[in-house]
PDB file of N, CA and C in Angstrom:
ATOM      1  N   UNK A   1      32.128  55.672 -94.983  1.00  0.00           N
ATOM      2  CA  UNK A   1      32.469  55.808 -93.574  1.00  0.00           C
ATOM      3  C   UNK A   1      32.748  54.447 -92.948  1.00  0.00           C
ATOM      4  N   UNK A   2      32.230  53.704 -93.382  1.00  0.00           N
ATOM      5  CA  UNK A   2      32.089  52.215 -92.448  1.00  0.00           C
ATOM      6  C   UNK A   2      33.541  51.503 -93.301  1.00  0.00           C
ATOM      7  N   UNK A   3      34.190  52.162 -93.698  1.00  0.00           N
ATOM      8  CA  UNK A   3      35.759  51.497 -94.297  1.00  0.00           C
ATOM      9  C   UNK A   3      37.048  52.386 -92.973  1.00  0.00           C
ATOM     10  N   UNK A   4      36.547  53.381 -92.784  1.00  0.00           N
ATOM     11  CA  UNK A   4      37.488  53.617 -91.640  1.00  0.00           C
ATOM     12  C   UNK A   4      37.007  53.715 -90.200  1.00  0.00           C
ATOM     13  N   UNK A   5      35.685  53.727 -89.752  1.00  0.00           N
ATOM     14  CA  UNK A   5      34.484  53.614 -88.422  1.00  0.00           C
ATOM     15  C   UNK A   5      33.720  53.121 -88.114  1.00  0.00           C
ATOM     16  N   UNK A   6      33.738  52.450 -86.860  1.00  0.00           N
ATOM     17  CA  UNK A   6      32.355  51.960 -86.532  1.00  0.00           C
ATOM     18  C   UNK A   6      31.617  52.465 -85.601  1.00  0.00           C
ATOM     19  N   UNK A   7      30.296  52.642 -85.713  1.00  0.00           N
ATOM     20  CA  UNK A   7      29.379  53.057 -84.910  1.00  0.00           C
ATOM     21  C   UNK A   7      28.405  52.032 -84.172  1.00  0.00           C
ATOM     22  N   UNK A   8      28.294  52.421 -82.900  1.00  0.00           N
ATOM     23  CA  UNK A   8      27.921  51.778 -82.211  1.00  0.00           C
ATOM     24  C   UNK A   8      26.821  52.820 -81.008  1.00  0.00           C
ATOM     25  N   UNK A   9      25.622  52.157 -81.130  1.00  0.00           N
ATOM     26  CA  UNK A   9      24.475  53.089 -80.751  1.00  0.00           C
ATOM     27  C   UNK A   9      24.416  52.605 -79.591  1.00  0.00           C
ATOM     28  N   UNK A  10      24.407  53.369 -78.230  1.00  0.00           N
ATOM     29  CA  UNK A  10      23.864  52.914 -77.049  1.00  0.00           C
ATOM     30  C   UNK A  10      23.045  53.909 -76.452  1.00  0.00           C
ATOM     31  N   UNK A  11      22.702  52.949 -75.080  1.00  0.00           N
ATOM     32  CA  UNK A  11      21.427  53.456 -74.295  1.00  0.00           C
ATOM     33  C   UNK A  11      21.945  54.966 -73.898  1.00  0.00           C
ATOM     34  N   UNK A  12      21.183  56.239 -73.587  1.00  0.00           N
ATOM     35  CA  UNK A  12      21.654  57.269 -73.001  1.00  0.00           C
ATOM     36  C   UNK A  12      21.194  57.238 -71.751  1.00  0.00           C
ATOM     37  N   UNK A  13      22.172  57.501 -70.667  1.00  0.00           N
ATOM     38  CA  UNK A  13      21.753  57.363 -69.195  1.00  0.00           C
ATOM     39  C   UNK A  13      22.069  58.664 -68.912  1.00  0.00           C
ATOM     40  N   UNK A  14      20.827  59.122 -67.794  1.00  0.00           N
ATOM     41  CA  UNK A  14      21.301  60.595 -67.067  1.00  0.00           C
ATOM     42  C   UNK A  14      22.013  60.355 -65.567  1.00  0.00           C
ATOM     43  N   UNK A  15      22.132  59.120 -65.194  1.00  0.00           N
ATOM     44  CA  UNK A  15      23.593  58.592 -64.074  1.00  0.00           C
ATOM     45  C   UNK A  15      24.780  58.351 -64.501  1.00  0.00           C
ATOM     46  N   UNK A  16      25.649  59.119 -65.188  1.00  0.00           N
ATOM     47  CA  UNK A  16      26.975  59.119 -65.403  1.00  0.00           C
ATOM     48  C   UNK A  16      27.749  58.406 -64.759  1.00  0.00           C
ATOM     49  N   UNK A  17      27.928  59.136 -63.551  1.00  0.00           N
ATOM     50  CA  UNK A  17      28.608  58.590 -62.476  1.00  0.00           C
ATOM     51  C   UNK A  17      28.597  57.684 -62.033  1.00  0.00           C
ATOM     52  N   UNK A  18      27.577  56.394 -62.331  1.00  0.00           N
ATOM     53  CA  UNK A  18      27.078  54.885 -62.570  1.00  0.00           C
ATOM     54  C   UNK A  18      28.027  54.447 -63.718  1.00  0.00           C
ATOM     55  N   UNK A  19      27.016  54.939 -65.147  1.00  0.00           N
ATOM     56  CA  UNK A  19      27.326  54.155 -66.101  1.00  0.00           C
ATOM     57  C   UNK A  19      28.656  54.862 -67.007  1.00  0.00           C
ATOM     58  N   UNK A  20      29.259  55.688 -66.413  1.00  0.00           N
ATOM     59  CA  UNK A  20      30.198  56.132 -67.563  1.00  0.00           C
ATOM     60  C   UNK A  20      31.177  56.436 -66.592  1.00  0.00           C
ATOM     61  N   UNK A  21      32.663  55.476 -67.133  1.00  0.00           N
ATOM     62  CA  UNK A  21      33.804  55.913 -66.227  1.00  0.00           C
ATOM     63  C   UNK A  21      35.280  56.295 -67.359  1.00  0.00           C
ATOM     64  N   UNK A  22      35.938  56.523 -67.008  1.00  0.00           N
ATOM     65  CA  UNK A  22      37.277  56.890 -67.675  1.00  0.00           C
ATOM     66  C   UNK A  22      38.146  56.029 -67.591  1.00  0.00           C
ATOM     67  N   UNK A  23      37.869  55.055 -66.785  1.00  0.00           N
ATOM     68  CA  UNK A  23      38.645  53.499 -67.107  1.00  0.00           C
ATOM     69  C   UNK A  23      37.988  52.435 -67.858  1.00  0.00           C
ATOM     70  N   UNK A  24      38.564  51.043 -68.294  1.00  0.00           N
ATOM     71  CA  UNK A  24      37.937  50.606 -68.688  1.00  0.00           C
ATOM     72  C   UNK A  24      37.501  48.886 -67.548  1.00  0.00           C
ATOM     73  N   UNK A  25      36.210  49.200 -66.930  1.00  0.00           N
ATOM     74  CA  UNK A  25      36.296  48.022 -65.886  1.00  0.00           C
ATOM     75  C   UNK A  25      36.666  46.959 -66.030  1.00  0.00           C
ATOM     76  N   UNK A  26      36.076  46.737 -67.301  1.00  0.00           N
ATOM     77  CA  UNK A  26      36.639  44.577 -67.767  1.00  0.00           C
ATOM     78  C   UNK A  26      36.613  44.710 -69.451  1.00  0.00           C
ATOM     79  N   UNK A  27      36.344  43.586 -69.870  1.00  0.00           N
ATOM     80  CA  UNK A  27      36.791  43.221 -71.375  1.00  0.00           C
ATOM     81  C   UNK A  27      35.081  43.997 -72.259  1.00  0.00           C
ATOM     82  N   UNK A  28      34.365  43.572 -70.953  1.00  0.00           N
ATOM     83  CA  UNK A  28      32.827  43.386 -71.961  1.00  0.00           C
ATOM     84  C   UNK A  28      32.533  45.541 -71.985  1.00  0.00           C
ATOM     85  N   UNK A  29      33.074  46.488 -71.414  1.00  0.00           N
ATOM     86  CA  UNK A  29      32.778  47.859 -71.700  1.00  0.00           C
ATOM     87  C   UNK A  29      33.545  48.052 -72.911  1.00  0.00           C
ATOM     88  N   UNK A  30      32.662  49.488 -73.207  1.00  0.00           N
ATOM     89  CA  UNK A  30      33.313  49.934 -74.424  1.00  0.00           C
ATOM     90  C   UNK A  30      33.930  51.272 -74.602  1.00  0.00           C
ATOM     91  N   UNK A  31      34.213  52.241 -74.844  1.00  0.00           N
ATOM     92  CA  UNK A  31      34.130  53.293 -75.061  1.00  0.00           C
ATOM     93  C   UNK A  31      33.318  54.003 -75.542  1.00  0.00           C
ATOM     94  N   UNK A  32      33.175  55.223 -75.039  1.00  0.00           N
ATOM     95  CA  UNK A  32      31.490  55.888 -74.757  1.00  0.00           C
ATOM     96  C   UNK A  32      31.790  57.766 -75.013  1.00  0.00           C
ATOM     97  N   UNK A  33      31.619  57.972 -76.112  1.00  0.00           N
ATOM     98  CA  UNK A  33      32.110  59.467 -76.672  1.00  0.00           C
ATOM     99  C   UNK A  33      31.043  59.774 -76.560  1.00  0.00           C
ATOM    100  N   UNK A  34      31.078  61.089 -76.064  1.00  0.00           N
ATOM    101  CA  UNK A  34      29.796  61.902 -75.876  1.00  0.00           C
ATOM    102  C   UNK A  34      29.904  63.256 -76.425  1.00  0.00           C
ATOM    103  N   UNK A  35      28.664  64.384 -76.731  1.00  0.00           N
ATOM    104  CA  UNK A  35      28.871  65.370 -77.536  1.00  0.00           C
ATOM    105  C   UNK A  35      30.250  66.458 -77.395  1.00  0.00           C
ATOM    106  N   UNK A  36      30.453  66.139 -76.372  1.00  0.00           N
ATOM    107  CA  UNK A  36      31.817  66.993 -75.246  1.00  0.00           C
ATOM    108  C   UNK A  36      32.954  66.756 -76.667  1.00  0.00           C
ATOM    109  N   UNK A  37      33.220  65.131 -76.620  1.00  0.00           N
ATOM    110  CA  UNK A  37      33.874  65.072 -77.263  1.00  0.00           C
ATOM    111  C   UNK A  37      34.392  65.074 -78.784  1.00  0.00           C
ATOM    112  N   UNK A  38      33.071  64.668 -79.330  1.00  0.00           N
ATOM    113  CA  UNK A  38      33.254  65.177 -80.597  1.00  0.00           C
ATOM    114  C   UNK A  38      32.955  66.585 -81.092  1.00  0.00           C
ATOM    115  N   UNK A  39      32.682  67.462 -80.450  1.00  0.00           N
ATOM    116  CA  UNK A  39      32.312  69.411 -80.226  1.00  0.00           C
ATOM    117  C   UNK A  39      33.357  69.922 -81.250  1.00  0.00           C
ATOM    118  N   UNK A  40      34.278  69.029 -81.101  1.00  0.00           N
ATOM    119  CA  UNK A  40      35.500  70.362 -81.431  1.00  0.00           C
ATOM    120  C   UNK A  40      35.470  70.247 -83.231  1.00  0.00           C
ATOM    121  N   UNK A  41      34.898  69.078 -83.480  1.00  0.00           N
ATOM    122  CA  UNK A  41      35.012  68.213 -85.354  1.00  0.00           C
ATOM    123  C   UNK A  41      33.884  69.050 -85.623  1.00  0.00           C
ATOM    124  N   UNK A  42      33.223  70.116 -85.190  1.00  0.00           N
ATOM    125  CA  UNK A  42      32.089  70.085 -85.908  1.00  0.00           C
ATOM    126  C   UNK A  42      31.680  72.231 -85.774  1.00  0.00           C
TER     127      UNK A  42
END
């Protein structure tokens, strides 16, 4: 797996609407997949 993905573990917050947006604010955020989105692979 780690030849085509990387994983990257972060904090889980129950303020979304804080910490999780659909843009990306500056250089230092990352992208942030949540079960929503990987639902459909599984």
């Amino acid at each position: 797996l780690g030849n085509i993905a990387t994983i990257t573990f972060g904090l889980q917050t129950k303020d979304k609407d804080t910490y999780v947006k659909n843009i990306k604010i500056d250089n230092e955020w990352e992208l942030c997949y949540t079960g929503r989105d990987i639902s459909r692979y599984y």
